[in-house]
PDB file of N, CA and C in Angstrom:
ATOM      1  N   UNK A   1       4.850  -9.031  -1.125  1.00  0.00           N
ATOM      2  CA  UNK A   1       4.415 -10.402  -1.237  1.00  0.00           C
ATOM      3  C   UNK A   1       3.407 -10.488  -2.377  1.00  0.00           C
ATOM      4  N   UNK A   2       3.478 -11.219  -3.346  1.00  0.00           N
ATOM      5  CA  UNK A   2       2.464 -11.743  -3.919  1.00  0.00           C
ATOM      6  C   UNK A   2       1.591 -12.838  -3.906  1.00  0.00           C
ATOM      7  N   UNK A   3       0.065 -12.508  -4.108  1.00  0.00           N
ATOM      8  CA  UNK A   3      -0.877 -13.379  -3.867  1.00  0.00           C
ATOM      9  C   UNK A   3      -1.433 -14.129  -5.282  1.00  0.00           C
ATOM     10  N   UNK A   4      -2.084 -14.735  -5.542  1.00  0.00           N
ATOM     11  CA  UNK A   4      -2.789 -15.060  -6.455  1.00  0.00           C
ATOM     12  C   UNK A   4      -3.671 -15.653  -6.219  1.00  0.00           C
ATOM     13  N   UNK A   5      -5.079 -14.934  -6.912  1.00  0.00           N
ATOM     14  CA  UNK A   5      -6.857 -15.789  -6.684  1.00  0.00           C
ATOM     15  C   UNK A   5      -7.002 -15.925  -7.587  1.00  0.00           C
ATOM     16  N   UNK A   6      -8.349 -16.133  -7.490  1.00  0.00           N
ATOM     17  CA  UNK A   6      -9.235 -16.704  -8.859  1.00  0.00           C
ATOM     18  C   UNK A   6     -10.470 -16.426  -8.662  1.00  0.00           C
ATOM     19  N   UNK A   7     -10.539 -15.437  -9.463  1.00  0.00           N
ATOM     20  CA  UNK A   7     -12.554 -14.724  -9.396  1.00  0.00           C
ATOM     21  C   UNK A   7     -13.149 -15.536  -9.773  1.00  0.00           C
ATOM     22  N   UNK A   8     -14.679 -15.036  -9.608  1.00  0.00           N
ATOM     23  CA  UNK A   8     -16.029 -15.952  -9.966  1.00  0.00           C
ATOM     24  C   UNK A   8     -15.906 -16.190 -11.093  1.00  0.00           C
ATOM     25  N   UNK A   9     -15.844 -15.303 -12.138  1.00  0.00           N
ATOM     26  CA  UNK A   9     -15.440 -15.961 -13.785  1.00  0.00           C
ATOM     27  C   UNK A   9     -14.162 -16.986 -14.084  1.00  0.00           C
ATOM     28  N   UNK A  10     -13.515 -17.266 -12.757  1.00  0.00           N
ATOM     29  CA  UNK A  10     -12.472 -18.468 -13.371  1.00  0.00           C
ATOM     30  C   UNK A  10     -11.078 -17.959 -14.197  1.00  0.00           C
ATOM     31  N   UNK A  11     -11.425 -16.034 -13.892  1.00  0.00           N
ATOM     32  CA  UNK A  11      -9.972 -15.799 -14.285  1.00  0.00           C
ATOM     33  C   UNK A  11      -8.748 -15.472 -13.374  1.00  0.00           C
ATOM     34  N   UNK A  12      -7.751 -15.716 -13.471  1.00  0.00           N
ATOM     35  CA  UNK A  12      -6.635 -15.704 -12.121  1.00  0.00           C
ATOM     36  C   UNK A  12      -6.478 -14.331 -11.889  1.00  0.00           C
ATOM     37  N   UNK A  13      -6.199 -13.714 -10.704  1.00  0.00           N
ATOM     38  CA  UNK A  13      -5.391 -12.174 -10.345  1.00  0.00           C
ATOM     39  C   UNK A  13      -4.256 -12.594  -9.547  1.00  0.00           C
ATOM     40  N   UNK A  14      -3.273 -11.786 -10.104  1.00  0.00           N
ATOM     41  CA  UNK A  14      -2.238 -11.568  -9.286  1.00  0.00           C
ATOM     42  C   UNK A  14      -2.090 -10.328  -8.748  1.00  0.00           C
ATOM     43  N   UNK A  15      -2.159 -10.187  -7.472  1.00  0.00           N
ATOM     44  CA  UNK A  15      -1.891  -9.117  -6.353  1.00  0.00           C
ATOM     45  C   UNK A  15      -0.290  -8.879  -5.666  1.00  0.00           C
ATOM     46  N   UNK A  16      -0.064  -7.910  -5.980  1.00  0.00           N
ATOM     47  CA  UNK A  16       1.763  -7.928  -5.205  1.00  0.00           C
ATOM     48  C   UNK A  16       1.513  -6.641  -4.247  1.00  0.00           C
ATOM     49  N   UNK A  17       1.083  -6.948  -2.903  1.00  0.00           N
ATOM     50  CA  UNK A  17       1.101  -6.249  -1.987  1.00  0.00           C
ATOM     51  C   UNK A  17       2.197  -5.325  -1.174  1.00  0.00           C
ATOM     52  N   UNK A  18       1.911  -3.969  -0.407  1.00  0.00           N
ATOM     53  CA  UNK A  18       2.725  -3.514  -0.190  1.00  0.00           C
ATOM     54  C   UNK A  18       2.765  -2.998   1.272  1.00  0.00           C
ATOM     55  N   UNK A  19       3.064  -3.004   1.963  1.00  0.00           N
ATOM     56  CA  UNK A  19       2.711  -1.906   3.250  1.00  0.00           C
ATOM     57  C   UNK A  19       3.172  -0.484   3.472  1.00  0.00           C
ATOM     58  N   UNK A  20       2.539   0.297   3.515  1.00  0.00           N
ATOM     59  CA  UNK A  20       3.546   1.679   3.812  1.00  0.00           C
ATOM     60  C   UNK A  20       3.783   2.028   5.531  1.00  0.00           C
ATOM     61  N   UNK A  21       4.189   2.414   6.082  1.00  0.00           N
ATOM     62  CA  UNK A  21       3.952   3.176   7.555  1.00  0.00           C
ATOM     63  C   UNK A  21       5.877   4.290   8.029  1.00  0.00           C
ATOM     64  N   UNK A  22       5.162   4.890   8.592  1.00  0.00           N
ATOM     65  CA  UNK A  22       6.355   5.752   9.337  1.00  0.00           C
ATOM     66  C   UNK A  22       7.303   4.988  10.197  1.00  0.00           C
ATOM     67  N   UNK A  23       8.701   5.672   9.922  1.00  0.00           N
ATOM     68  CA  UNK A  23      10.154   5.032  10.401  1.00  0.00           C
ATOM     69  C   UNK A  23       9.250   4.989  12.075  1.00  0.00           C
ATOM     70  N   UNK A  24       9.878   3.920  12.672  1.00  0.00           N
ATOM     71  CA  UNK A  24      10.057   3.990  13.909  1.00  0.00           C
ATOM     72  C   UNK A  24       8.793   3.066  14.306  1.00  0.00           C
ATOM     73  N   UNK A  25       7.192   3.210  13.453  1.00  0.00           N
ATOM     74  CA  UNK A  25       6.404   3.106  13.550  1.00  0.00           C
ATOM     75  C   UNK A  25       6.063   1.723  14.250  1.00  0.00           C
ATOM     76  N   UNK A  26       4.768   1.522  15.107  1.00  0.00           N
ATOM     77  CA  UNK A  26       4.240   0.032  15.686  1.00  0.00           C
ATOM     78  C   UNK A  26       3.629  -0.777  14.056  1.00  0.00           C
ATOM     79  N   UNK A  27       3.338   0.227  13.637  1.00  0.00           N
ATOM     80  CA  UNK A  27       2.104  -0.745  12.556  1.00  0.00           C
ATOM     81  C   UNK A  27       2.765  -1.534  11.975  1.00  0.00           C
ATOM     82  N   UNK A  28       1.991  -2.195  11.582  1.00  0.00           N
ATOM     83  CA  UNK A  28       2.155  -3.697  10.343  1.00  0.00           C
ATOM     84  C   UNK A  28       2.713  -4.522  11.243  1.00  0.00           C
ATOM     85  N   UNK A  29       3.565  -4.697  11.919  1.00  0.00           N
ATOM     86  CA  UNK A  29       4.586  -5.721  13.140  1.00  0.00           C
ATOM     87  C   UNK A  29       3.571  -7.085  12.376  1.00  0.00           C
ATOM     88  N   UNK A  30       2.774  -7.650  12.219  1.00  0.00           N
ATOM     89  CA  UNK A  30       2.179  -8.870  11.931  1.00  0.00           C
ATOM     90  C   UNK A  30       2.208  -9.371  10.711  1.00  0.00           C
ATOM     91  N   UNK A  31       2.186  -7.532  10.063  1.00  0.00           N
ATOM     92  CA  UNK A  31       2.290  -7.932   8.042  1.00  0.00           C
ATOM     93  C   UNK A  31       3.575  -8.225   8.075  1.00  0.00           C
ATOM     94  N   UNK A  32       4.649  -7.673   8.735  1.00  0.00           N
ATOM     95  CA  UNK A  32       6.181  -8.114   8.647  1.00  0.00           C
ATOM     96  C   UNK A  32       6.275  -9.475   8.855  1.00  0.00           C
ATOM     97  N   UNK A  33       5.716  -9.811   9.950  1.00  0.00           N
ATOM     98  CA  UNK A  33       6.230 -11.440  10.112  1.00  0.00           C
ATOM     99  C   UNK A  33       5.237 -12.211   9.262  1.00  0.00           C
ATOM    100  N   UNK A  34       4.637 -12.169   8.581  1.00  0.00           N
ATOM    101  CA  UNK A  34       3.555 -13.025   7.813  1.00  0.00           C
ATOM    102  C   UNK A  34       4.565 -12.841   6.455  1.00  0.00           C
ATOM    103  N   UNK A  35       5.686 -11.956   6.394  1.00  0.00           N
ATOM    104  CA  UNK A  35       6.378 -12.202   5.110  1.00  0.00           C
ATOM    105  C   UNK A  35       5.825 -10.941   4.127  1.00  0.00           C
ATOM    106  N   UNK A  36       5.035 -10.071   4.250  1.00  0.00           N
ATOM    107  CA  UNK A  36       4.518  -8.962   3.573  1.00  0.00           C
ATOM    108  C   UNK A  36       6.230  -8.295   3.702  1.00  0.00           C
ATOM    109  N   UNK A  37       5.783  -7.222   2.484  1.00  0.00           N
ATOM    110  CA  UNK A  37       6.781  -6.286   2.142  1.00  0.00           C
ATOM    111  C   UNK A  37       5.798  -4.867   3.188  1.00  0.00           C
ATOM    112  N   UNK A  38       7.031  -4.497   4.405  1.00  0.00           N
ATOM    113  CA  UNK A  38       6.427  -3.030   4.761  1.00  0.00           C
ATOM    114  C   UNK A  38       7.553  -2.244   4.360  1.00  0.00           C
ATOM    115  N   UNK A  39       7.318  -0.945   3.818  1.00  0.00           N
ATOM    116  CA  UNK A  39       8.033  -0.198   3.295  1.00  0.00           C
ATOM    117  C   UNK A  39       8.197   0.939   4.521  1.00  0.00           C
ATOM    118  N   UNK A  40       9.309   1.635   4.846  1.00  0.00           N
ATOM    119  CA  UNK A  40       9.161   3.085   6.394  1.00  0.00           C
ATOM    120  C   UNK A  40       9.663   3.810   4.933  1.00  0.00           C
ATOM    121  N   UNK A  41       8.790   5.132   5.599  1.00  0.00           N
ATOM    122  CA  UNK A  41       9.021   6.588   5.219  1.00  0.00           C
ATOM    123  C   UNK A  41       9.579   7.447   6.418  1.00  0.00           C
ATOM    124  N   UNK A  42      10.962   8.206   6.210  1.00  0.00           N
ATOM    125  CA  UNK A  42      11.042   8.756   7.363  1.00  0.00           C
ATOM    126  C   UNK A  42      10.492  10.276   7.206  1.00  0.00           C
ATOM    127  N   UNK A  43      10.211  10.759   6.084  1.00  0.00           N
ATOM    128  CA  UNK A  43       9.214  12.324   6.300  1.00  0.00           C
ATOM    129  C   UNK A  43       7.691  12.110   5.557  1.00  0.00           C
ATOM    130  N   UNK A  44       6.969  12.881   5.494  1.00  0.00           N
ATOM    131  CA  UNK A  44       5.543  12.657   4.930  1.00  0.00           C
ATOM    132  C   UNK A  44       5.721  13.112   3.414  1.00  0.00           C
ATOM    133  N   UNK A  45       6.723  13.958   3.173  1.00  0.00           N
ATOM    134  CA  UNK A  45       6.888  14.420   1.752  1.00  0.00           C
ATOM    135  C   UNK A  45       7.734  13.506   1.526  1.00  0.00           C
ATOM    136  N   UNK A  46       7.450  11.977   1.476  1.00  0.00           N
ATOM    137  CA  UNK A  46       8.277  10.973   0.807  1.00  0.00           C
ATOM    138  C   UNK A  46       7.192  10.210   0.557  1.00  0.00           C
ATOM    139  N   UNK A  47       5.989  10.582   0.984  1.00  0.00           N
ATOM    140  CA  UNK A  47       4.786   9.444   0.181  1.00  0.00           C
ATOM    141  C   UNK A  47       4.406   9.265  -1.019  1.00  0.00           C
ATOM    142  N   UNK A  48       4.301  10.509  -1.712  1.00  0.00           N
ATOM    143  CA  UNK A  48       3.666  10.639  -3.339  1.00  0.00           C
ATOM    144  C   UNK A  48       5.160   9.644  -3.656  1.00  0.00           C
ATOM    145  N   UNK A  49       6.169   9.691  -3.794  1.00  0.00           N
ATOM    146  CA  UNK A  49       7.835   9.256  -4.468  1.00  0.00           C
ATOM    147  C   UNK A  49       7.639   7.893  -3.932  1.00  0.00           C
ATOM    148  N   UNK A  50       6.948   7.069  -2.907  1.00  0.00           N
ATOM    149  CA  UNK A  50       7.489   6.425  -2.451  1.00  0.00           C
ATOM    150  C   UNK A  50       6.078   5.414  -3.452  1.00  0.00           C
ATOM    151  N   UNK A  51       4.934   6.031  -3.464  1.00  0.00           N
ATOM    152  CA  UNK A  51       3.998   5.449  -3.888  1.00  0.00           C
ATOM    153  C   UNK A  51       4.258   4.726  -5.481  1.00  0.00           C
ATOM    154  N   UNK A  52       5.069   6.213  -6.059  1.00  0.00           N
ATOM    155  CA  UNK A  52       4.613   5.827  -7.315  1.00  0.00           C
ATOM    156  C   UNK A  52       6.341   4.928  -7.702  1.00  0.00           C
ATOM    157  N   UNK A  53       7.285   4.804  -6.549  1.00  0.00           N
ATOM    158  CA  UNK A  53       7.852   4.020  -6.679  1.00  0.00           C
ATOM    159  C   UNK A  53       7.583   2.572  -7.150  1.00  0.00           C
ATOM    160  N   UNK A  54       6.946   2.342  -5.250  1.00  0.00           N
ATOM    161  CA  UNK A  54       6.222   0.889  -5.817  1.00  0.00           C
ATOM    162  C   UNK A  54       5.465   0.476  -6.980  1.00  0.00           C
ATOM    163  N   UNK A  55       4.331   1.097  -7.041  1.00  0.00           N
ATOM    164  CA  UNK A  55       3.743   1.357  -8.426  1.00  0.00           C
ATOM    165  C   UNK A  55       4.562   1.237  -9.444  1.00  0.00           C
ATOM    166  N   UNK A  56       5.803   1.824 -10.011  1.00  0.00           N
ATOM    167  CA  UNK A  56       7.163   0.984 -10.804  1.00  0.00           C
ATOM    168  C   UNK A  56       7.352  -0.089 -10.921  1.00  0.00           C
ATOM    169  N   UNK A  57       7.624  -0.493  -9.543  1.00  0.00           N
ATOM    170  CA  UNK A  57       7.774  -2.044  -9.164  1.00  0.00           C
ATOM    171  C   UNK A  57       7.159  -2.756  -9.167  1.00  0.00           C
ATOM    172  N   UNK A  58       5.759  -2.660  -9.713  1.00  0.00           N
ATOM    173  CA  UNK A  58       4.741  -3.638  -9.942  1.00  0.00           C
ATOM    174  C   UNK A  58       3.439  -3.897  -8.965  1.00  0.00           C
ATOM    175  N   UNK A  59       3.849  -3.363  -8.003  1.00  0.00           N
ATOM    176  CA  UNK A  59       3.113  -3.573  -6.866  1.00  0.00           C
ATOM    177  C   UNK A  59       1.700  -2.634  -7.367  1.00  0.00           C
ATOM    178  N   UNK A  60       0.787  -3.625  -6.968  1.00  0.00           N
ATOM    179  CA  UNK A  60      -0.553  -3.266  -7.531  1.00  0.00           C
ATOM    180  C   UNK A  60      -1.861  -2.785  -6.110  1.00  0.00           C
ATOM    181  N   UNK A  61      -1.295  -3.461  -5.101  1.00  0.00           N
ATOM    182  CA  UNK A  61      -2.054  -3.159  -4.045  1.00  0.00           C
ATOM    183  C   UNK A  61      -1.102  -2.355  -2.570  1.00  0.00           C
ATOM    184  N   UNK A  62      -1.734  -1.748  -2.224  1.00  0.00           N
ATOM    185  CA  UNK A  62      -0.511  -0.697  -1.114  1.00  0.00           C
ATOM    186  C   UNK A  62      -1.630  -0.466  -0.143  1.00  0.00           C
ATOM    187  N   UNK A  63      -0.963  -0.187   0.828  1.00  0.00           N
ATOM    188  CA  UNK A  63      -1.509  -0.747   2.525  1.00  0.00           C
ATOM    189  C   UNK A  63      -1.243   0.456   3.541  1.00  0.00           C
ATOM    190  N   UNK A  64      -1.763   1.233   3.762  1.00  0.00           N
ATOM    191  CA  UNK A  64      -1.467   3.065   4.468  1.00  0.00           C
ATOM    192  C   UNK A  64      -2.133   3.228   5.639  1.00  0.00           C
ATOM    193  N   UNK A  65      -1.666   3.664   6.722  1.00  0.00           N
ATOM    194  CA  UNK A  65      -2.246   4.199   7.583  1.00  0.00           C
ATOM    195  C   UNK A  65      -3.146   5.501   7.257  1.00  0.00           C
ATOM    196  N   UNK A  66      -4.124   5.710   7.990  1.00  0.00           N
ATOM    197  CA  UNK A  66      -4.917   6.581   7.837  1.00  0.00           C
ATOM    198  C   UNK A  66      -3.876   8.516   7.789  1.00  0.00           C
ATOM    199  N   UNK A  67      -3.411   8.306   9.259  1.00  0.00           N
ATOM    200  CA  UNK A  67      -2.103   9.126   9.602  1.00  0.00           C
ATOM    201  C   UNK A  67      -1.169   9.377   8.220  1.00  0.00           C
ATOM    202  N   UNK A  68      -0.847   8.051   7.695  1.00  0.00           N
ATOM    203  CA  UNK A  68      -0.158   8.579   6.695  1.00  0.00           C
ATOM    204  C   UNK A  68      -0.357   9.393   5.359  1.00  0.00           C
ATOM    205  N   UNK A  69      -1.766   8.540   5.139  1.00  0.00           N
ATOM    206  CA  UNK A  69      -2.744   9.198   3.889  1.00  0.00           C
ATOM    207  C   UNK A  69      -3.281  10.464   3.724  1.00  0.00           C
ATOM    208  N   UNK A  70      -2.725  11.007   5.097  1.00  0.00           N
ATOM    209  CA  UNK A  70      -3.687  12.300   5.454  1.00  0.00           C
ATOM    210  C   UNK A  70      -2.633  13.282   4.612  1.00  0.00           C
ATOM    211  N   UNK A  71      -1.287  13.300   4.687  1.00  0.00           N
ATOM    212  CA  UNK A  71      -0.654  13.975   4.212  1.00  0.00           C
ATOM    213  C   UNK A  71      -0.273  13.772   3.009  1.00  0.00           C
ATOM    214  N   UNK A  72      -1.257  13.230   1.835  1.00  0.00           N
ATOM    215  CA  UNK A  72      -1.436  13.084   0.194  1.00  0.00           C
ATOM    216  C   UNK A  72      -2.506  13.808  -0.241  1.00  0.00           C
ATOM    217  N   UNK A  73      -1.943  15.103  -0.363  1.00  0.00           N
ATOM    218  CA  UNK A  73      -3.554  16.188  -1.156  1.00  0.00           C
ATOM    219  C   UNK A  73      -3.993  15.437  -2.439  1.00  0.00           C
ATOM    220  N   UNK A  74      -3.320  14.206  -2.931  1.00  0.00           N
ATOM    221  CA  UNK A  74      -3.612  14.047  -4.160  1.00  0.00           C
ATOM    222  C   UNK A  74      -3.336  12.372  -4.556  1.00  0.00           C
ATOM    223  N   UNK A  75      -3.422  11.730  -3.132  1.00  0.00           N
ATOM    224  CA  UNK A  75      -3.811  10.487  -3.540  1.00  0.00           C
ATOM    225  C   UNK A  75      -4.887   9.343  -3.824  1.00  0.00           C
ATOM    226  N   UNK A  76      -6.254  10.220  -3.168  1.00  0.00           N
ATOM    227  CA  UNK A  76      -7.215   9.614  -3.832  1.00  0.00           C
ATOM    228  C   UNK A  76      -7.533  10.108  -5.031  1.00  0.00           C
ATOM    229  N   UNK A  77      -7.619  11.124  -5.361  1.00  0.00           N
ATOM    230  CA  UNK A  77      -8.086  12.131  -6.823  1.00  0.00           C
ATOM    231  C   UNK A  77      -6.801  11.224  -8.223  1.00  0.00           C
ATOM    232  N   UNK A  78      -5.825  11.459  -7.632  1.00  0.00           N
ATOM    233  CA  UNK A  78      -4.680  10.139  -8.513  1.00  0.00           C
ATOM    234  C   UNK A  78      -4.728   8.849  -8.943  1.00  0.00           C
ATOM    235  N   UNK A  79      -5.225   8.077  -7.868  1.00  0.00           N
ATOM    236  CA  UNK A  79      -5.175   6.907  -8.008  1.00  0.00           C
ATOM    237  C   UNK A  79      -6.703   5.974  -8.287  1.00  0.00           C
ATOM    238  N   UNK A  80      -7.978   6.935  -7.768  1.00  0.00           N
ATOM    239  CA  UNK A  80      -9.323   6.554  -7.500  1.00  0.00           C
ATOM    240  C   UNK A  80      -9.640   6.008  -9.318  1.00  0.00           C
ATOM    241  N   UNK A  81      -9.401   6.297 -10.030  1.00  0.00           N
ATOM    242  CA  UNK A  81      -9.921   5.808 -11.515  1.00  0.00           C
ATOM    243  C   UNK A  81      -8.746   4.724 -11.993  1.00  0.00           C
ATOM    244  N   UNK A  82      -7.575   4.396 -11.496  1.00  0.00           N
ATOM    245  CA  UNK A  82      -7.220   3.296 -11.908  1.00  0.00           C
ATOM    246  C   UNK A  82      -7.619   1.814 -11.501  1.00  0.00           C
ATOM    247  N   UNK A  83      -8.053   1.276 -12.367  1.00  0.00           N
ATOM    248  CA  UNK A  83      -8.616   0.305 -11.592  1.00  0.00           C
ATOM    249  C   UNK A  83      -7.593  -1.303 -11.407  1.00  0.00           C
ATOM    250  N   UNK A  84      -6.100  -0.477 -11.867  1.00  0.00           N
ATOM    251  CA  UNK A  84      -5.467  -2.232 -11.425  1.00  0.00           C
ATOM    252  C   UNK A  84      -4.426  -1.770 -10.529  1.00  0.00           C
ATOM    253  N   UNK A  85      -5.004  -0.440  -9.615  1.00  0.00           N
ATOM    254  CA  UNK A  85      -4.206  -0.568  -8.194  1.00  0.00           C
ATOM    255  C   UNK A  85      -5.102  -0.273  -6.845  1.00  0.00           C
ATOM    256  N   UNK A  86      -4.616  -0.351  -6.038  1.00  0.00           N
ATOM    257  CA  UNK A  86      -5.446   0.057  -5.263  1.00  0.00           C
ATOM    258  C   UNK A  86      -4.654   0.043  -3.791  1.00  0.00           C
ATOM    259  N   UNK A  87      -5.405   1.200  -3.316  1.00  0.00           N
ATOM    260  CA  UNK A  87      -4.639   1.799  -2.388  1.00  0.00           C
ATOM    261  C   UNK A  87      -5.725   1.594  -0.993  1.00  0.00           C
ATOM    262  N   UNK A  88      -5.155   0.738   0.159  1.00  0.00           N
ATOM    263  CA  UNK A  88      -6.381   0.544   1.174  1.00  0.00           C
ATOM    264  C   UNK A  88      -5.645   1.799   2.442  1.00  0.00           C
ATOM    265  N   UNK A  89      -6.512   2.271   3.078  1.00  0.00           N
ATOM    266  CA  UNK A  89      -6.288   2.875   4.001  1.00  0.00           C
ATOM    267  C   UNK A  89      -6.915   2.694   5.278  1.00  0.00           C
ATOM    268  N   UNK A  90      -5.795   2.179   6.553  1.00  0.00           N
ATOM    269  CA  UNK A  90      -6.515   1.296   7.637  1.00  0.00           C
ATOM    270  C   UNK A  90      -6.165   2.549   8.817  1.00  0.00           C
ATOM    271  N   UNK A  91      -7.276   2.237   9.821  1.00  0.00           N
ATOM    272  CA  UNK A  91      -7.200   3.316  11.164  1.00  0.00           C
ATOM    273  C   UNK A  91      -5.839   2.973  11.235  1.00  0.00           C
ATOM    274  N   UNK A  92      -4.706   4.347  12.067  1.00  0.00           N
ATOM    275  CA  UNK A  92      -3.638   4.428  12.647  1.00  0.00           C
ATOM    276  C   UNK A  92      -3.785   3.695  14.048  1.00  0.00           C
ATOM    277  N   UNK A  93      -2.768   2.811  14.253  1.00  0.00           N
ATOM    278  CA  UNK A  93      -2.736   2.142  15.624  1.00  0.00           C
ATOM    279  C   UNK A  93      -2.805   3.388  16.893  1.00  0.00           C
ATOM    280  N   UNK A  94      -2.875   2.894  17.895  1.00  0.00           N
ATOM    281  CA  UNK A  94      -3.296   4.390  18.363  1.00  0.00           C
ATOM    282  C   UNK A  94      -2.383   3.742  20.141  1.00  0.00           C
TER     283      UNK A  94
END
């Protein structure tokens, strides 16, 4: 889904959001029906491929379970200095 604001300086951003979570998984169920894009991974060695997929696709903001993030030795050290993506990481539903 894409968003679009408008910062304090009056310049526009466009945000194209993403969700990640595991096949089968409870999470996001709310980002799905609100119309968000959730993406399933069915192994953990499909995250780095799946990331820098989206990232292809334009998608500038991506949405991870904690659970999932755990198994990226190299996604904060990767992604922490770009500053037109950003990667949020929320507690695993439990």
């Amino acid at each position: 889904m894409a968003l679009c604001a408008e910062r304090s300086d009056g310049m526009e951003v466009n945000m194209k959001i993403s969700f990640l979570k595991f096949k089968d998984s409870a999470n996001y169920k709310i980002a799905k029906a609100l119309g968000y894009d959730v993406y399933e991974i069915e192994k953990p060695e499909q995250l780095d491929l799946k990331i820098q997929e989206l990232k292809e696709k334009r998608f500038n903001t991506i949405v991870l379970t904690s659970e999932l993030a755990g198994f990226s030795q190299d996604l904060i050290k990767k992604y922490k200095n770009d500053n037109n993506f950003n990667i949020i990481i929320t507690p695993t539903k439990t």
